[in-house]
PDB file of N, CA and C in Angstrom:
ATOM      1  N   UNK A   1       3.272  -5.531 -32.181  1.00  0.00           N
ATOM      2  CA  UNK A   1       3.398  -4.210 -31.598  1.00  0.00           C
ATOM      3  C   UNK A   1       2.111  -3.431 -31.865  1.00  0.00           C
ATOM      4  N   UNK A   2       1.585  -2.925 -30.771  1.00  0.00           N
ATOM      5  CA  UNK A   2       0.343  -2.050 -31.075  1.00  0.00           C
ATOM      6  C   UNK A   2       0.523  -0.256 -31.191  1.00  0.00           C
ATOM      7  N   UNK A   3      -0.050   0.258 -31.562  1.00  0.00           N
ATOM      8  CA  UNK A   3      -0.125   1.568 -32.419  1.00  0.00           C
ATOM      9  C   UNK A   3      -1.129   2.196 -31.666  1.00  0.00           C
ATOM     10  N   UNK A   4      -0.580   3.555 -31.400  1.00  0.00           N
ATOM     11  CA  UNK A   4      -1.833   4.442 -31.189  1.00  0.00           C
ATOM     12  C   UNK A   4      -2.397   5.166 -32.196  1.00  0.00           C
ATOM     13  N   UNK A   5      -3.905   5.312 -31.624  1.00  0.00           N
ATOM     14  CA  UNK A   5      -4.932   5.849 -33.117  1.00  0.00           C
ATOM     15  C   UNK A   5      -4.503   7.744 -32.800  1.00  0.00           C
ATOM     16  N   UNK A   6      -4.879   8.178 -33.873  1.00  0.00           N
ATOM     17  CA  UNK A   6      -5.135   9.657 -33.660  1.00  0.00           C
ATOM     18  C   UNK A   6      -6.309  10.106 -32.460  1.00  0.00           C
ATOM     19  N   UNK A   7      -7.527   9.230 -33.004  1.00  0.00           N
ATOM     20  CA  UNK A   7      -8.230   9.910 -32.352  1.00  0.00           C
ATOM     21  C   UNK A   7      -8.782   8.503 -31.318  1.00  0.00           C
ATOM     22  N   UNK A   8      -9.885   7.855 -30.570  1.00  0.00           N
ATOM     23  CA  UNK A   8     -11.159   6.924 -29.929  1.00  0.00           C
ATOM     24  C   UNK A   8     -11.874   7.990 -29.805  1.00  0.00           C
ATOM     25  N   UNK A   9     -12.921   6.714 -29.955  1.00  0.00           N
ATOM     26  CA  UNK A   9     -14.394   7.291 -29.939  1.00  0.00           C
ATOM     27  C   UNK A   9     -15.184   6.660 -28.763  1.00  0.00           C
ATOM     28  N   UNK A  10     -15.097   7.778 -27.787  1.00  0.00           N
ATOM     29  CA  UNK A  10     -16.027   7.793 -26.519  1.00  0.00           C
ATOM     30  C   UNK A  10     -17.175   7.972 -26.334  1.00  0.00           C
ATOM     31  N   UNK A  11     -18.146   8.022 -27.413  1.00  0.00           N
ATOM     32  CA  UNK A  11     -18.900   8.300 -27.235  1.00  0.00           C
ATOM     33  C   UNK A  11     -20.385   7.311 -26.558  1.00  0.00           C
ATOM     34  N   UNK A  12     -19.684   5.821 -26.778  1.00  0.00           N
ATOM     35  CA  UNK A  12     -20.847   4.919 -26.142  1.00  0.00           C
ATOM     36  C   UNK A  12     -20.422   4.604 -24.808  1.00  0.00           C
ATOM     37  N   UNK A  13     -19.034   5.090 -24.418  1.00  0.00           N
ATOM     38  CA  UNK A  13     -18.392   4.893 -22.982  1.00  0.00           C
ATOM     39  C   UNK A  13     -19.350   5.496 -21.756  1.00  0.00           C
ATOM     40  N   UNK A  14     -19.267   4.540 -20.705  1.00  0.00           N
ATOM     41  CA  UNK A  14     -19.793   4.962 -19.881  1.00  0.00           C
ATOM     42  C   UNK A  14     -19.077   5.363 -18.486  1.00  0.00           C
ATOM     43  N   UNK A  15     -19.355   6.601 -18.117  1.00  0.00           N
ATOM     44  CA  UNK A  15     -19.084   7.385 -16.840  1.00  0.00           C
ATOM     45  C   UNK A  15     -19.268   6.631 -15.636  1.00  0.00           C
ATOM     46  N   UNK A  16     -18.398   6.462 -14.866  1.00  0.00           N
ATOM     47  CA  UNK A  16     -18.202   5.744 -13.628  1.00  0.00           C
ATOM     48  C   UNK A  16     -18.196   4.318 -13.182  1.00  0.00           C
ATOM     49  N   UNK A  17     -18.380   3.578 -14.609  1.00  0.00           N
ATOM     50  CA  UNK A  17     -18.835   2.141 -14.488  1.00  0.00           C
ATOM     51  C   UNK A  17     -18.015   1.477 -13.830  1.00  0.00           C
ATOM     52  N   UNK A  18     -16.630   2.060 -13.209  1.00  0.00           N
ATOM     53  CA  UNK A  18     -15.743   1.071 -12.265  1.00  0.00           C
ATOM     54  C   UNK A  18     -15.906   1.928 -11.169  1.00  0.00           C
ATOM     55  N   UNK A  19     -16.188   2.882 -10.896  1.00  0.00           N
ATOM     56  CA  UNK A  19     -15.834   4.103  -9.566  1.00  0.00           C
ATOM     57  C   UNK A  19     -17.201   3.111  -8.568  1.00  0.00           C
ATOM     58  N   UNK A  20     -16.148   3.236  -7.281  1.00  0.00           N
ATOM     59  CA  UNK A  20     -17.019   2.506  -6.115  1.00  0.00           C
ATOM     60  C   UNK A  20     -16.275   3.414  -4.759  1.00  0.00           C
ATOM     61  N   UNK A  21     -17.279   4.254  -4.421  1.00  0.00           N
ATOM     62  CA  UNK A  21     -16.384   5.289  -3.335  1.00  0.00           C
ATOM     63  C   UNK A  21     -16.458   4.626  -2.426  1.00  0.00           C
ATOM     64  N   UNK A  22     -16.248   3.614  -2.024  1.00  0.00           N
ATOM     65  CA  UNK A  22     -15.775   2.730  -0.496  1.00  0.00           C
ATOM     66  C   UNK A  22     -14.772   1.431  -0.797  1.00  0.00           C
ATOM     67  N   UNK A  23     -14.168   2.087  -2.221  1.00  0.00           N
ATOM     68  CA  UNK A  23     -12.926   1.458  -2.352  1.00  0.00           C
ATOM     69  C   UNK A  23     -12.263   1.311  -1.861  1.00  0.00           C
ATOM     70  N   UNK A  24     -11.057   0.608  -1.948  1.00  0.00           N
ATOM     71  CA  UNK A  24     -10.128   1.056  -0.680  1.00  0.00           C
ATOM     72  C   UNK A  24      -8.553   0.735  -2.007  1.00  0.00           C
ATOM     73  N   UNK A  25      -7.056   1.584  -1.414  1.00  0.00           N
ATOM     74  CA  UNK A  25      -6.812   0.966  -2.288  1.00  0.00           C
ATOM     75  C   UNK A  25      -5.364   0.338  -1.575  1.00  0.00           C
ATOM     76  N   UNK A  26      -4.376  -0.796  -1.623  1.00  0.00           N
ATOM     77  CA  UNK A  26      -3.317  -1.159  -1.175  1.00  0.00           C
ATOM     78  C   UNK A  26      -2.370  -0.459  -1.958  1.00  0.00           C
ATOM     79  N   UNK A  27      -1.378   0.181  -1.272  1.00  0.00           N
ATOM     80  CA  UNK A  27      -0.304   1.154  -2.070  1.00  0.00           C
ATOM     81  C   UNK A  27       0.882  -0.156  -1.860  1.00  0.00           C
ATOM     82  N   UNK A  28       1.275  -0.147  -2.641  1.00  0.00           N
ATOM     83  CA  UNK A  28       3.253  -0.792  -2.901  1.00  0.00           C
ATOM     84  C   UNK A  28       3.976  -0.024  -1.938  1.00  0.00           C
ATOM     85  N   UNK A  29       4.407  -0.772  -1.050  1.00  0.00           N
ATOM     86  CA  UNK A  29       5.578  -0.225   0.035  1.00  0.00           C
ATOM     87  C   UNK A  29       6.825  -1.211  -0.519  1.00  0.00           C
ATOM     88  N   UNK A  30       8.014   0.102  -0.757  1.00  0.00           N
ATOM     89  CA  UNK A  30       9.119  -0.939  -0.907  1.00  0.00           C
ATOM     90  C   UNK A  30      10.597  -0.454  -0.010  1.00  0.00           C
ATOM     91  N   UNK A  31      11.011  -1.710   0.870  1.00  0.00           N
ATOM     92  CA  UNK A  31      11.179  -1.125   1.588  1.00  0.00           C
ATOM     93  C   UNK A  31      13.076  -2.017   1.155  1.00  0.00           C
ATOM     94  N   UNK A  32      14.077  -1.154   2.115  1.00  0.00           N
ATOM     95  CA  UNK A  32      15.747  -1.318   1.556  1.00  0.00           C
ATOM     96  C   UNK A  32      15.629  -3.181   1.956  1.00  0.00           C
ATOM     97  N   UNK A  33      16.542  -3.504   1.177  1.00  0.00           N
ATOM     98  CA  UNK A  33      16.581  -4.970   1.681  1.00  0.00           C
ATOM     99  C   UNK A  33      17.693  -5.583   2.799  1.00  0.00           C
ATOM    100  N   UNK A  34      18.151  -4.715   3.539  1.00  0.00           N
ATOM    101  CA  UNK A  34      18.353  -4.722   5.351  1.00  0.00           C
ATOM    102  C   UNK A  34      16.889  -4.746   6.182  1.00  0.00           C
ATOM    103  N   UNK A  35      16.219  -4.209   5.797  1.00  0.00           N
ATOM    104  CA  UNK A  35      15.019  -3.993   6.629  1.00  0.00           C
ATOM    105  C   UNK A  35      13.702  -4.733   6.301  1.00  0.00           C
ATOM    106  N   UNK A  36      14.460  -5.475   5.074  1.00  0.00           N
ATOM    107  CA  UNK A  36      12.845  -6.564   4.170  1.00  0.00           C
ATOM    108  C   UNK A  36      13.236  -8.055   4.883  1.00  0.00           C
ATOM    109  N   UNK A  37      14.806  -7.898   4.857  1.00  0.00           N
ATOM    110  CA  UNK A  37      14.839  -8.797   5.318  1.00  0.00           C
ATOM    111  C   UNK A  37      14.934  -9.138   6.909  1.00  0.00           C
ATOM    112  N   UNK A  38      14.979  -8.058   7.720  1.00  0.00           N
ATOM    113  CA  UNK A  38      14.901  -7.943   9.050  1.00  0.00           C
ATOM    114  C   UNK A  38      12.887  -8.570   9.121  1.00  0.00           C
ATOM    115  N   UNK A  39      12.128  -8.037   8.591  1.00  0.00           N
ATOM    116  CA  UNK A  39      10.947  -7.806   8.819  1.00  0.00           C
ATOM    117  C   UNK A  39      10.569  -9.532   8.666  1.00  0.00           C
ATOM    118  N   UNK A  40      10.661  -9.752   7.359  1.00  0.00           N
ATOM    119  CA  UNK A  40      10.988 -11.284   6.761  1.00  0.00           C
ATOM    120  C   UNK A  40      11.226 -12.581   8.483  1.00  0.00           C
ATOM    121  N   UNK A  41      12.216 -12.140   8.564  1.00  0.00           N
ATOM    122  CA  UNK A  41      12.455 -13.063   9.932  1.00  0.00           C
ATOM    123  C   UNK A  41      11.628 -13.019  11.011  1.00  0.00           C
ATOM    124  N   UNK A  42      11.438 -11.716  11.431  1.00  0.00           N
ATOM    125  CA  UNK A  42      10.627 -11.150  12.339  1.00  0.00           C
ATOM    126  C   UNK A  42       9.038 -12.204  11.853  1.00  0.00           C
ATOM    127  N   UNK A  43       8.666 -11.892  10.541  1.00  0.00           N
ATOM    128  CA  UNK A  43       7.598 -12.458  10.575  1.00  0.00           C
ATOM    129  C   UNK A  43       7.310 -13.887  11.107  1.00  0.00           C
ATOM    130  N   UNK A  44       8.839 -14.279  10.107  1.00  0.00           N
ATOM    131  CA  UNK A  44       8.536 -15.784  10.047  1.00  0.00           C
ATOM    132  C   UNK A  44       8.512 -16.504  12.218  1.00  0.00           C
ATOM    133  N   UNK A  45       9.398 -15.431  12.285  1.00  0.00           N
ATOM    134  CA  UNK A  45       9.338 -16.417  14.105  1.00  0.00           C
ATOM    135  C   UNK A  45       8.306 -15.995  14.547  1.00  0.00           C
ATOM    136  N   UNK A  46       7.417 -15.073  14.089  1.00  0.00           N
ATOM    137  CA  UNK A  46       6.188 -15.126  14.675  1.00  0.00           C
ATOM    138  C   UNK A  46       5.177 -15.682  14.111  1.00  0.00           C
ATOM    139  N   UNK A  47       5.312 -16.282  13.130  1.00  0.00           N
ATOM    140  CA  UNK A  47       4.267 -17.178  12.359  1.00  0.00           C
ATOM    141  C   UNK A  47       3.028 -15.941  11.788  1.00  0.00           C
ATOM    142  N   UNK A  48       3.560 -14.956  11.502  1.00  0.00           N
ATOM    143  CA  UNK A  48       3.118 -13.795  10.425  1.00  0.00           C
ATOM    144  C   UNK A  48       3.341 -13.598   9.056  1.00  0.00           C
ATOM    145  N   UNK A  49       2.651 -12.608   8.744  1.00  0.00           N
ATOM    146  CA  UNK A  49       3.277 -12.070   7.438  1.00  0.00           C
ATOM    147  C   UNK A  49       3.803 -10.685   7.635  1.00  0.00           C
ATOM    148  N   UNK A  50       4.691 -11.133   6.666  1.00  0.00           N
ATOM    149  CA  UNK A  50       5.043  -9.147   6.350  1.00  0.00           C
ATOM    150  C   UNK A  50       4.544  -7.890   7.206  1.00  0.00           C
ATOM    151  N   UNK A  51       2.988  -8.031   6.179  1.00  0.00           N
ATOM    152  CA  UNK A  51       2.060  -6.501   6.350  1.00  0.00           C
ATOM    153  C   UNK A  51       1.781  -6.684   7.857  1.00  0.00           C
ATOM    154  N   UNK A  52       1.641  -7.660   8.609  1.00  0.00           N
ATOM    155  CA  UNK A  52       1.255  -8.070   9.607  1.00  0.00           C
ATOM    156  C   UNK A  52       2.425  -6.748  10.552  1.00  0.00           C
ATOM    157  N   UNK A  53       3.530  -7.333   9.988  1.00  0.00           N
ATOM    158  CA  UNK A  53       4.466  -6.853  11.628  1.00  0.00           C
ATOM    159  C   UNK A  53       5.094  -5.475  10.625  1.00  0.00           C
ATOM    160  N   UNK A  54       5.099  -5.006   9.167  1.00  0.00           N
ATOM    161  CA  UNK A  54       5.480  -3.503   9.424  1.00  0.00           C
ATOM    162  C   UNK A  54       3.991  -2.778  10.126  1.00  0.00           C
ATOM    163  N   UNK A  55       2.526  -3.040  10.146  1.00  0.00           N
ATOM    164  CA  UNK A  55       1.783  -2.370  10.787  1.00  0.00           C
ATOM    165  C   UNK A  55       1.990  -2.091  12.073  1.00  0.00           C
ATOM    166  N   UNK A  56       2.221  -3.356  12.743  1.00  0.00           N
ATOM    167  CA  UNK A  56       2.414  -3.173  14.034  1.00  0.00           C
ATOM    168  C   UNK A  56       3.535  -2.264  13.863  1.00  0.00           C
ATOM    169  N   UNK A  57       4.954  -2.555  13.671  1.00  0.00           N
ATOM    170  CA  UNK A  57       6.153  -1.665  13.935  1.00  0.00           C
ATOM    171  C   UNK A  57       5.668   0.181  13.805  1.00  0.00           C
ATOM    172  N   UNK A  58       5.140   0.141  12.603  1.00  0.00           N
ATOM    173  CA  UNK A  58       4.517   1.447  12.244  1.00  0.00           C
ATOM    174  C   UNK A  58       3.658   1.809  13.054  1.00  0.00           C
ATOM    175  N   UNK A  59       2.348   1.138  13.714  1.00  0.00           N
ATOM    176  CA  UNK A  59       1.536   2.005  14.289  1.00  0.00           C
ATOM    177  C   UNK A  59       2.183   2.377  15.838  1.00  0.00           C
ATOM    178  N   UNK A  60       3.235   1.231  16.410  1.00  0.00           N
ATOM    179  CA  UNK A  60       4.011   1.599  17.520  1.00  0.00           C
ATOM    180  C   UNK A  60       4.824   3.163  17.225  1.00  0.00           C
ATOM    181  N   UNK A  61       5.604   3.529  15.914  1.00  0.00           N
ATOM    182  CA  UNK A  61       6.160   4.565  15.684  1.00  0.00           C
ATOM    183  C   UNK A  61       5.227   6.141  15.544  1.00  0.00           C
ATOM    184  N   UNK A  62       3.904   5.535  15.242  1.00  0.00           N
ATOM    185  CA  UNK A  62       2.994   6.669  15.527  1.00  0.00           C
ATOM    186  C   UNK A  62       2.671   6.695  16.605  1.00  0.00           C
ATOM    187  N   UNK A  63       2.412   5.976  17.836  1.00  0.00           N
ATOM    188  CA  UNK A  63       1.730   6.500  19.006  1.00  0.00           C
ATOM    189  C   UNK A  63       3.021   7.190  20.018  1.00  0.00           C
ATOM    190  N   UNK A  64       4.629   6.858  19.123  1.00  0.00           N
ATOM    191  CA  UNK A  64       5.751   7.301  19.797  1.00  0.00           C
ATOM    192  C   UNK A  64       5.495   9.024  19.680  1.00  0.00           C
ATOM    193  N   UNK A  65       5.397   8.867  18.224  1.00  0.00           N
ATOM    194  CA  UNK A  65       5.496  10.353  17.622  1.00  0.00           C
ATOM    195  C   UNK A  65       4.123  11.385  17.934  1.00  0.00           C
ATOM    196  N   UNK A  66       2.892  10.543  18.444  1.00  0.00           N
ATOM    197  CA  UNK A  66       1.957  11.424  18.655  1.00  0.00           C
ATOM    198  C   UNK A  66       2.134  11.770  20.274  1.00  0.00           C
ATOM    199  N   UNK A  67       2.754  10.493  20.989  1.00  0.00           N
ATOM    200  CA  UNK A  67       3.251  11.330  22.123  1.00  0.00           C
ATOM    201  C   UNK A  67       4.116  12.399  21.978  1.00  0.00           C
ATOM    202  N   UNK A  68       5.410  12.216  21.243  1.00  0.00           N
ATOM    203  CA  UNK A  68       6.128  13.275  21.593  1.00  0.00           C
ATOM    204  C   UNK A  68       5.750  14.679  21.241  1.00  0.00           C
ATOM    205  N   UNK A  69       4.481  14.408  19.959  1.00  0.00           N
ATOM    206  CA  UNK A  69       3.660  15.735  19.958  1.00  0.00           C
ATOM    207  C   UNK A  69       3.196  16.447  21.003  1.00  0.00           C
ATOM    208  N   UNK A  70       2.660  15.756  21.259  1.00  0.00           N
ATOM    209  CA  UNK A  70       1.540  15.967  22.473  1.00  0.00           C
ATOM    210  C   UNK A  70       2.209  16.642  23.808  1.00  0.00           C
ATOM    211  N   UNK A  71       3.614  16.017  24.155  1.00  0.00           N
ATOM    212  CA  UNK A  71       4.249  15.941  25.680  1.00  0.00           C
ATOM    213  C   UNK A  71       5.246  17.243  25.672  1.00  0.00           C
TER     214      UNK A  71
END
């Protein structure tokens, strides 16, 4: 079991040595498992993955919703 100290000493640490501003980062989507497993099938008969077909499903639900903005 490890212990925290009172104090570290930062002082030879260096500022930004991981920061890369054209990072990018993948967020955790978790989604009910009616719909993981709807997606799941979906993929597999299309010889996809996953991220593959919620993008598509999703970017279809935005160009719905930016129409209905728009109209």
């Amino acid at each position: 079991m490890s212990t925290l100290q009172e104090e570290y000493d930062f002082s030879n640490g260096e500022r930004g040595k991981f920061y890369h501003k054209d990072a990018t980062f993948n967020l955790p989507i978790y989604l009910e498992s009616e719909v993981e497993n709807f997606v799941a099938k979906l993929a597999k008969e299309q010889k996809k993955n996953i991220s593959e077909i919620v993008n598509a499903l999703l970017f279809k639900d935005k160009e719905l919703m930016e129409f209905m903005r728009l109209g």
